[in-house]
Protein backbone atom coordinates (compact mmCIF):
# COMPACT_ATOMS: atom_id res chain seq x y z
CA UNK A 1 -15.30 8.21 -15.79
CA UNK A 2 -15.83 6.92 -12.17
CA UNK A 3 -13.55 4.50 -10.55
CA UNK A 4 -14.64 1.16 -9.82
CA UNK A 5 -12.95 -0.48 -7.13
CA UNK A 6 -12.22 -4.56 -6.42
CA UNK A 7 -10.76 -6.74 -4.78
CA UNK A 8 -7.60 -8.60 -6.09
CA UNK A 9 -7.42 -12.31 -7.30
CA UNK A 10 -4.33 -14.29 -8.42
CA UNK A 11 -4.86 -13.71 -11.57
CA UNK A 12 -4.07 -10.24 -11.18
CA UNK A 13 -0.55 -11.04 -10.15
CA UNK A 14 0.92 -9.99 -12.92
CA UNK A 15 -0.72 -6.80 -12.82
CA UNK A 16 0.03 -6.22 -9.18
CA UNK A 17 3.81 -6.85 -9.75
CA UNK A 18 3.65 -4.40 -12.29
CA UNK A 19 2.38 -1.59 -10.32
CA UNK A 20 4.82 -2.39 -7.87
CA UNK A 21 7.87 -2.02 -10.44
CA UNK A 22 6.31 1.12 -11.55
CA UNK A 23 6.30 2.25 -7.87
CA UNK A 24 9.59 1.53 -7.22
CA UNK A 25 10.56 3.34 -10.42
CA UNK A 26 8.73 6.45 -9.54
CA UNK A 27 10.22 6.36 -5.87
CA UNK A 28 13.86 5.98 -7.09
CA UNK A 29 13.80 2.35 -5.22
CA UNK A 30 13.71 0.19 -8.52
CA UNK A 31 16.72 -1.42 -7.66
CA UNK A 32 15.45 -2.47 -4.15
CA UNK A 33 12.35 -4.07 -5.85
CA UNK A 34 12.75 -7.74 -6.06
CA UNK A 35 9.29 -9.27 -5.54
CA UNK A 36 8.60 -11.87 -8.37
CA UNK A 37 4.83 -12.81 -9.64
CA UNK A 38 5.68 -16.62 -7.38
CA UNK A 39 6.55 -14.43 -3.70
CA UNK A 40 3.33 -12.73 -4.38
CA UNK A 41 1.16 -15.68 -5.09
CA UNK A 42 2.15 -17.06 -2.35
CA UNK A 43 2.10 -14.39 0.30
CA UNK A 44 -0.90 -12.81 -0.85
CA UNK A 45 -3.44 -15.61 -2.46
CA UNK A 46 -1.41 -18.77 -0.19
CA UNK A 47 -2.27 -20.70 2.22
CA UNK A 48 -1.34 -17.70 4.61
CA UNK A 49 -2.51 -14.31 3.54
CA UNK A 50 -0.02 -11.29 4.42
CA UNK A 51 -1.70 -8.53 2.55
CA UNK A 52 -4.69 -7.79 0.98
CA UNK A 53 -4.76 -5.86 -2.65
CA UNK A 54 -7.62 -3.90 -4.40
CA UNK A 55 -7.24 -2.18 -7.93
CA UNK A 56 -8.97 0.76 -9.70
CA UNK A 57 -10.32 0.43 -13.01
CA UNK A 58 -11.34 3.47 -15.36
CA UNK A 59 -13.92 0.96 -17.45
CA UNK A 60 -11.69 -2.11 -17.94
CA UNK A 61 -8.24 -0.49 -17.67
CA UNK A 62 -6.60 -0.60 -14.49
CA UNK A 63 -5.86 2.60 -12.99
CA UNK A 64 -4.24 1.91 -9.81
CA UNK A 65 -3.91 -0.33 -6.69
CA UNK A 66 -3.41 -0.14 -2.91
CA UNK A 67 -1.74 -3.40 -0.98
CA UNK A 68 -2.75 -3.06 2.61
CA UNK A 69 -2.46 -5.48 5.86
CA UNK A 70 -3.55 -4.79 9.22
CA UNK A 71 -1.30 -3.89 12.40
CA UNK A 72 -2.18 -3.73 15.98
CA UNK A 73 -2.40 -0.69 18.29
CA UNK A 74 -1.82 -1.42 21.99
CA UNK A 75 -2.61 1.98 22.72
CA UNK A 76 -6.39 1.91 21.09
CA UNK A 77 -6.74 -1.78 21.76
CA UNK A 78 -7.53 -1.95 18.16
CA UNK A 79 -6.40 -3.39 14.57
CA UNK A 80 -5.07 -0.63 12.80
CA UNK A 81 -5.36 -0.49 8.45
CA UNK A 82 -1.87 -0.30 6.82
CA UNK A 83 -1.06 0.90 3.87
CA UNK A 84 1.92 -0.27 1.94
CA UNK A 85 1.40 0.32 -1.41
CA UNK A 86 -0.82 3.53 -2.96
CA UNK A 87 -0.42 3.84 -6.73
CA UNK A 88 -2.36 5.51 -9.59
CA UNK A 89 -0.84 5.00 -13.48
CA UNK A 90 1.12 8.60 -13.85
CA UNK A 91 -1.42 9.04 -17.24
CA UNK A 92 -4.20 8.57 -14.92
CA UNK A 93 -3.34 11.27 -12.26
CA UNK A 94 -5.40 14.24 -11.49
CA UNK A 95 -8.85 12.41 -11.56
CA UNK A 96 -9.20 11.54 -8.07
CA UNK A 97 -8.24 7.99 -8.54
CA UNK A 98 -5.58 7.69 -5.35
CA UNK A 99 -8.31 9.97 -3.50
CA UNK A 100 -10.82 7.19 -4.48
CA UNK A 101 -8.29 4.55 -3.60
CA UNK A 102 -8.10 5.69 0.14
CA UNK A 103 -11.80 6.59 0.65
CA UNK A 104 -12.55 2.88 -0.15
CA UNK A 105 -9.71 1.69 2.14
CA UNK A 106 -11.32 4.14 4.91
CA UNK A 107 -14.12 2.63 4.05
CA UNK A 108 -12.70 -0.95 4.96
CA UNK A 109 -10.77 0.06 8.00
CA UNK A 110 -14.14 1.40 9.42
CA UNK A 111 -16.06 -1.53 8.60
CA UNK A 112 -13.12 -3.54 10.30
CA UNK A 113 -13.37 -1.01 13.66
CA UNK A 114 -9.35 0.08 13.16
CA UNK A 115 -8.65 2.51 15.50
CA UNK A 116 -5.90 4.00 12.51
CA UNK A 117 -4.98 4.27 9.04
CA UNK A 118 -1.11 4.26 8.72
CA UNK A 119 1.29 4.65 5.88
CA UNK A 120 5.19 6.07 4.90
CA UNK A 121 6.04 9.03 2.42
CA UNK A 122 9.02 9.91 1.20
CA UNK A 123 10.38 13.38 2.56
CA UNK A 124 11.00 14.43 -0.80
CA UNK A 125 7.60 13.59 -2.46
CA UNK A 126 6.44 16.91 -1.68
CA UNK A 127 2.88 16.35 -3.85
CA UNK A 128 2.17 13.13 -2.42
CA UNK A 129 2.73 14.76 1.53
CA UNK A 130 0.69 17.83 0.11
CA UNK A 131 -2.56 15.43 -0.77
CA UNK A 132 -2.39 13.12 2.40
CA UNK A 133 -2.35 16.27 4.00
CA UNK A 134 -5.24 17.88 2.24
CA UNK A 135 -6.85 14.62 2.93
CA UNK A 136 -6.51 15.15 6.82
CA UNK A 137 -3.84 12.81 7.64
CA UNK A 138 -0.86 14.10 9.70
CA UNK A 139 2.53 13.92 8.79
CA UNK A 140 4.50 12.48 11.88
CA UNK A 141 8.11 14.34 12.33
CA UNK A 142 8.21 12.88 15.68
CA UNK A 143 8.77 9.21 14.48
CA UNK A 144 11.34 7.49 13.13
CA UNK A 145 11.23 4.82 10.57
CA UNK A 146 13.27 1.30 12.06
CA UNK A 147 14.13 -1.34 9.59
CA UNK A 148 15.93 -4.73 9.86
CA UNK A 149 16.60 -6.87 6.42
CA UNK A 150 17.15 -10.14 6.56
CA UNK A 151 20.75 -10.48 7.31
CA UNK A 152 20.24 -8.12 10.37
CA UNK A 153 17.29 -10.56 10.99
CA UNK A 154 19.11 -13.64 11.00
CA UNK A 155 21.41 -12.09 12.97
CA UNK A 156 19.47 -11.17 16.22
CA UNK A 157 17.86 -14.80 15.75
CA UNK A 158 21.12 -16.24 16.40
CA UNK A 159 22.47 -14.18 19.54
């Protein structure tokens, strides 16, 4: 059955937070996951929109999503597509769904002239690296991954 792909609404915010727990489960991170359905209503359907959602439905049951936001390049003098968030439903797998996913996110960040299409793996998912890669994206060893939470945050705001 093909996917059909659209773009989230609030009401889906219960859905979206629970593709993100499922994430986080499958990525060992559960613990680190503490987005609630009110953080997401606000920073993705408020008055200021971080990120922008789709999901995949096989017929009327949701198959997967992708969360997304744009970046900037400085280099290409160009918005750049970021992806957060890829996830198909593990019973769902092996259809072309998260294939589907990306091609309509391509799609997007063409449509938007990005100069990129950027997103993390894990070093250990070895079959998500294995179909990015058989996608044509490039895995890059050279670059390093810097992160801040909020206590390091409020930190360097107060020197």
């Amino acid at each position: 059955m093909p996917l059909t792909i659209r773009e989230a609404s609030s009401e889906d915010v219960p859905l979206i937070l629970d593709f993100i727990q499922q994430l986080a489960e499958y990525e060992k991170l559960r613990h680190e996951c503490v987005a609630t359905e009110e953080s997401l209503r606000e920073t993705l359907f408020g008055a200021r929109r971080y990120a922008e959602v789709v999901i995949g439905y096989e017929g009327e049951t949701p198959a997967g999503f992708a969360l997304f936001f744009h970046n900037y390049s400085t280099f290409l003098g160009k918005p750049g597509l970021y992806l957060e968030d890829l996830f198909v439903k593990p019973e769902m797998r092996g259809r072309g769904y998260g294939k589907e996913l990306l091609r309509h996110l391509a799609r997007i960040a063409m449509s938007r002239n990005c100069g990129r299409m950027e997103w993390w793996v894990l070093d250990w998912n070895e079959p998500s690296i294995n179909f990015y890669k058989s996608l044509g994206a490039t895995i890059m060893p050279e670059w390093e991954l810097v992160r801040m939470t909020r206590r390091e945050i409020e930190s360097l705001a107060k020197r």
